[in-house]
Protein backbone atom coordinates (compact mmCIF):
# COMPACT_ATOMS: atom_id res chain seq x y z
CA UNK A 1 0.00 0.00 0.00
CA UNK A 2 1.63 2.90 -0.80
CA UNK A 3 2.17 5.88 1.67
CA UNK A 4 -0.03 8.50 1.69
CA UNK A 5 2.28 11.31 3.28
CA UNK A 6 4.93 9.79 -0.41
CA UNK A 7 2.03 10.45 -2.41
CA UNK A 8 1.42 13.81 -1.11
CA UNK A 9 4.71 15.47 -1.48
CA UNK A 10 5.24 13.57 -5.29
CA UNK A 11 2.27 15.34 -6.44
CA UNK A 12 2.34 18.51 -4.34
CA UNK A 13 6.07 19.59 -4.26
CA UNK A 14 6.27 21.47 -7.12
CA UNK A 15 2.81 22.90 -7.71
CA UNK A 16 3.50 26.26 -5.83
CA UNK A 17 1.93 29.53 -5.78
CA UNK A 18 2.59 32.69 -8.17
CA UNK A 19 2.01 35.83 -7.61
CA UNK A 20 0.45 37.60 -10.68
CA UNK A 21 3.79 39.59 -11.40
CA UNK A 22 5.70 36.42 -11.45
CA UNK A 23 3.15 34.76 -13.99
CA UNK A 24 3.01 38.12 -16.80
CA UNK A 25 6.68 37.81 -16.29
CA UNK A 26 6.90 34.19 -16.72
CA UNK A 27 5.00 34.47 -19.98
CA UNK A 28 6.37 37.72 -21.03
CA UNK A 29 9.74 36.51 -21.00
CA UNK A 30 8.48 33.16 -23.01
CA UNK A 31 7.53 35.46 -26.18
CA UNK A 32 10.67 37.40 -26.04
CA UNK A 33 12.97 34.73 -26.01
CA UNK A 34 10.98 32.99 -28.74
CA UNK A 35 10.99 35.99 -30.78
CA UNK A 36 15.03 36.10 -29.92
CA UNK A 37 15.59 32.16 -31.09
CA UNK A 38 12.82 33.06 -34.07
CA UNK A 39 15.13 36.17 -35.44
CA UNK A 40 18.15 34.25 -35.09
CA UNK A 41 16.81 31.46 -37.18
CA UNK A 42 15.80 33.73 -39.98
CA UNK A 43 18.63 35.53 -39.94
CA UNK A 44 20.38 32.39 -40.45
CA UNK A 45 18.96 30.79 -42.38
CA UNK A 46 16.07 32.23 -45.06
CA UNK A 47 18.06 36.12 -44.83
CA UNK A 48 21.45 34.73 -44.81
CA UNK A 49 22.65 37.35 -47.26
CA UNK A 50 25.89 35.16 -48.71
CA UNK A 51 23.05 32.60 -49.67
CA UNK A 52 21.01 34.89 -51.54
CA UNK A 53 23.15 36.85 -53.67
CA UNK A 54 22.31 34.54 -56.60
CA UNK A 55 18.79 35.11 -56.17
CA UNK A 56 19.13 39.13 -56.05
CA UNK A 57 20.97 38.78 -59.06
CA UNK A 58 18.86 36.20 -60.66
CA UNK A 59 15.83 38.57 -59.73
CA UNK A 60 16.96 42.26 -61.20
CA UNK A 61 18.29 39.90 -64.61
CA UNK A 62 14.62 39.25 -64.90
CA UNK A 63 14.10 43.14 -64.63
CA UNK A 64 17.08 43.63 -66.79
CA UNK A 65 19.42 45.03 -64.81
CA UNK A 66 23.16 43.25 -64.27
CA UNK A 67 24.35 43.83 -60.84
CA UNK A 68 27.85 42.27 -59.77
CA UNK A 69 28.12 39.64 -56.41
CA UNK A 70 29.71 42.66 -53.81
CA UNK A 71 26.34 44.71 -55.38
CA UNK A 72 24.32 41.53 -54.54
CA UNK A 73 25.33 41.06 -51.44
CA UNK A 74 24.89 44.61 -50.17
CA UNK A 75 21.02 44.31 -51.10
CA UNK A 76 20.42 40.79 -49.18
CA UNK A 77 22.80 42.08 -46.36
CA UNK A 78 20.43 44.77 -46.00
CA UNK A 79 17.18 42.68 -44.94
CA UNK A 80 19.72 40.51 -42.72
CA UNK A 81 20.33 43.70 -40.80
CA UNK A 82 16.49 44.44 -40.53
CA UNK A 83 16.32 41.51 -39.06
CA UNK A 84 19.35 41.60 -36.42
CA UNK A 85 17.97 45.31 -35.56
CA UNK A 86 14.37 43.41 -34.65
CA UNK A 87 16.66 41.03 -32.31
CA UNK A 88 18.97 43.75 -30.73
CA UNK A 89 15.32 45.52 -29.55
CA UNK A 90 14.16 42.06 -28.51
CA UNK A 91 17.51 41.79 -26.43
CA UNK A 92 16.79 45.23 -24.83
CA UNK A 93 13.53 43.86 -23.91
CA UNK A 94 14.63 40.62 -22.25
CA UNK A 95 17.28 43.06 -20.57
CA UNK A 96 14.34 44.86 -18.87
CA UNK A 97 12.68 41.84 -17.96
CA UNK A 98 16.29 40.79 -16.40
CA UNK A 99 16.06 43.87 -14.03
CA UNK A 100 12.11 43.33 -13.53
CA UNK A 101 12.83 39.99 -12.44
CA UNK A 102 15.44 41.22 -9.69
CA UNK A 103 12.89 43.89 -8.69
CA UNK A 104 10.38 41.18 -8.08
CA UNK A 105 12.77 38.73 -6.49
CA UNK A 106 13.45 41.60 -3.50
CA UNK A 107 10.02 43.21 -3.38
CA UNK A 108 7.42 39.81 -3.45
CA UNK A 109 6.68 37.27 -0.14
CA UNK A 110 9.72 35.36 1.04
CA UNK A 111 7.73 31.93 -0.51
CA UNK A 112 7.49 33.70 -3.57
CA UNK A 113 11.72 34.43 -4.17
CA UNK A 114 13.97 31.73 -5.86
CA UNK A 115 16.43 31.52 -2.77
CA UNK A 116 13.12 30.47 -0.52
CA UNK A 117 12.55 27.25 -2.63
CA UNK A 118 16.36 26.30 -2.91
CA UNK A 119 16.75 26.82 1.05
CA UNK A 120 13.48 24.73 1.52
CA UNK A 121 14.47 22.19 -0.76
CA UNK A 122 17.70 21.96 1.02
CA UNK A 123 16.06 21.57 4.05
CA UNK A 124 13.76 18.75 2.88
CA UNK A 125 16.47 16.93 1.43
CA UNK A 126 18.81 16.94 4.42
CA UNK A 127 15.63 15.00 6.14
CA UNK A 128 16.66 12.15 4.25
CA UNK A 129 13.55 10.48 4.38
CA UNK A 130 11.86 7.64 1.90
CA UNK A 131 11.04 11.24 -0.30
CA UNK A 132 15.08 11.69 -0.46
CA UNK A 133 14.84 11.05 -4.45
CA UNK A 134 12.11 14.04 -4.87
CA UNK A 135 13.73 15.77 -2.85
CA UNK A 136 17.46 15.75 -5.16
CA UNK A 137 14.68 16.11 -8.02
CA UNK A 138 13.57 19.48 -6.82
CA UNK A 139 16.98 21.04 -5.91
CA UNK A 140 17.65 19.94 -9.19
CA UNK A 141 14.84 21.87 -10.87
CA UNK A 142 15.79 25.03 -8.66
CA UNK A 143 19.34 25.23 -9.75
CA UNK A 144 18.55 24.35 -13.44
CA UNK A 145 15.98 28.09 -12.74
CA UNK A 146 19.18 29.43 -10.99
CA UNK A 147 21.53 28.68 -14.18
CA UNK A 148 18.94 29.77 -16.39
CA UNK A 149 18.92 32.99 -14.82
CA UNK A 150 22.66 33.23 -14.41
CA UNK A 151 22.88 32.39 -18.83
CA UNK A 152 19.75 35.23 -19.20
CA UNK A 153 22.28 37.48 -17.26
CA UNK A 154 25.43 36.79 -19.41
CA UNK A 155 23.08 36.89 -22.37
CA UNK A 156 21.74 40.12 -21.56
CA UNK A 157 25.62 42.00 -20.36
CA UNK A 158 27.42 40.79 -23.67
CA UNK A 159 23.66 41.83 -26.13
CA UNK A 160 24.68 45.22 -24.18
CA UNK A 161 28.24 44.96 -25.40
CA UNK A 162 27.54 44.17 -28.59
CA UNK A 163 24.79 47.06 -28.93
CA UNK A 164 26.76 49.61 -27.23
CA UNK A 165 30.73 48.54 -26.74
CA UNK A 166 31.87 50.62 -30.09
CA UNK A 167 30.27 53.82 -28.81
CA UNK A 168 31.49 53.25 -25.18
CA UNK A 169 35.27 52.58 -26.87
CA UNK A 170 35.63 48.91 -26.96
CA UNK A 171 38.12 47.33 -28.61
CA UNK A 172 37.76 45.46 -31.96
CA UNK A 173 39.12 42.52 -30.01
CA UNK A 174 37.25 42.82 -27.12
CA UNK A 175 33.79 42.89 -29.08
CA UNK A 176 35.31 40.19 -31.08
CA UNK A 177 35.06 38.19 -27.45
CA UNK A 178 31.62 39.41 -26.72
CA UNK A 179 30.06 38.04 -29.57
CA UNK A 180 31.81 35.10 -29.28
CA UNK A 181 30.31 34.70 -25.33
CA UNK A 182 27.23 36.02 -26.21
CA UNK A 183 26.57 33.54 -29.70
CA UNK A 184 27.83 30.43 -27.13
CA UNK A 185 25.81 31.15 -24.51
CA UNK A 186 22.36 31.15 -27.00
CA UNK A 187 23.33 27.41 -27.69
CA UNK A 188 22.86 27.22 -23.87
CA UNK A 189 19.14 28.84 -23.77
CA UNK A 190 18.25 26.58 -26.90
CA UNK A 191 19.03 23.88 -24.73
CA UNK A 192 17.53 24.84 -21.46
CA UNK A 193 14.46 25.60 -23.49
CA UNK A 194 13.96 22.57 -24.75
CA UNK A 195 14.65 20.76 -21.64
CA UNK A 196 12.32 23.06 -19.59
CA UNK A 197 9.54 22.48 -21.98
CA UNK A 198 10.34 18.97 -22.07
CA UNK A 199 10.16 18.53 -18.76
CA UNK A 200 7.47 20.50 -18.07
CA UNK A 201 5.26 18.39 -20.03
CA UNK A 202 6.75 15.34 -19.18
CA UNK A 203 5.83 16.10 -15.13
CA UNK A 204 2.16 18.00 -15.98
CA UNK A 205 1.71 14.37 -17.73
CA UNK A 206 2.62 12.38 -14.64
CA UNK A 207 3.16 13.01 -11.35
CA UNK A 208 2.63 16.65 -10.57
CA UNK A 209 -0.38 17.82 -12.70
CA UNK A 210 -1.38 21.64 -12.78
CA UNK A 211 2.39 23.02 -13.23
CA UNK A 212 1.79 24.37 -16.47
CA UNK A 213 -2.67 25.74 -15.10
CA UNK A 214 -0.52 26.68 -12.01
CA UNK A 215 1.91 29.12 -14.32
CA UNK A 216 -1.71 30.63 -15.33
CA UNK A 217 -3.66 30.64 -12.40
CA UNK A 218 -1.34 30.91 -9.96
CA UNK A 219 -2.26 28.09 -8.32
CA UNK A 220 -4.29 30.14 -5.66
């Protein structure tokens, strides 16, 4: 028979409360990131302006007008950059939402904050009960959140340098690093994306139901 205090915790543990500043956040931060990975696909991949300087000159030949490959590749360039302007405002958005989130952190109910659910899970791991395995499964969770906000953090400090280093006298070198960070550290989000949505789904499917409601409603 199993126990019913096991059962509890397994289903319980991780459906906490949110405040609704924490939720707009949650899902405010959701559609700029997506709209961050979405312009950096594009701009990849369909706008990738070495890949389309056949088809800007294939496209004025049909008008009649000969244009050379360095002419070519200044017109597809040109979209490319319309679309890396889109994603340097996007970054400036997830910036604010960076600083929003440490306002929030500070000003909302101490089981509300990040640091309250690592120190409790701490806690309830160091009990070292027959829960012990949910337990190490919810620190786990926490410090995956804590990384993820450490990478949004490095993400949004090097988008920064990139937008503003020339004008604040960076060197060529030094932006040269930046971008490097900063286009290493998206592979990062791609994956903790995909792992937080994969997991989401894979725990509102089993044993803790409501995470994803709970993200909505609060779970009040």
């Amino acid at each position: 028979m199993a126990n019913p205090a096991k059962s509890k915790i397994n289903s319980d543990l991780f459906l906490q409360k949110h405040s609704l500043p924490v939720r707009i956040w949650h899902w405010i931060t959701f559609l700029f990131i997506s709209g961050s990975m979405i312009t950096v696909l594009f701009a990849s991949t369909l706008l990738n302006p070495r890949d389309n300087i056949g088809l800007v000159q294939e496209q004025l030949q049909n008008k009649g007008v000969t244009v050379t490959r360095d002419q070519a590749f200044a017109v597809s360039h040109e979209y490319e950059d319309k679309v890396w302007n889109v994603h340097k405002w996007i970054g400036f958005g997830v910036a604010f939402l960076l600083f929003s989130r440490i306002v929030i952190e500070f000003t909302h109910p101490g089981e509300e904050k990040l640091r309250y659910h690592l120190k409790n899970a701490v806690g309830l791991y160091k009990k070292n009960d027959e829960n012990r395995s949910v337990y190490r499964h919810f620190i786990g969770v926490k410090a995956t959140y804590s990384l993820f906000y450490i990478l949004l953090f490095c993400m949004a400090l090097t988008g920064l340098g990139m937008a503003f280093g020339r004008d604040l006298g960076f060197s060529g070198e030094l932006h040269r690093t930046i971008k490097e960070i900063h286009e290493i550290g998206q592979y990062f989000m791609y994956a903790f994306v995909l792992v937080h949505i994969g997991g989401v789904i894979i725990a509102d499917s089993t044993a803790s139901k409501g995470i994803v409601s709970g993200m909505i409603n609060g779970n009040r």
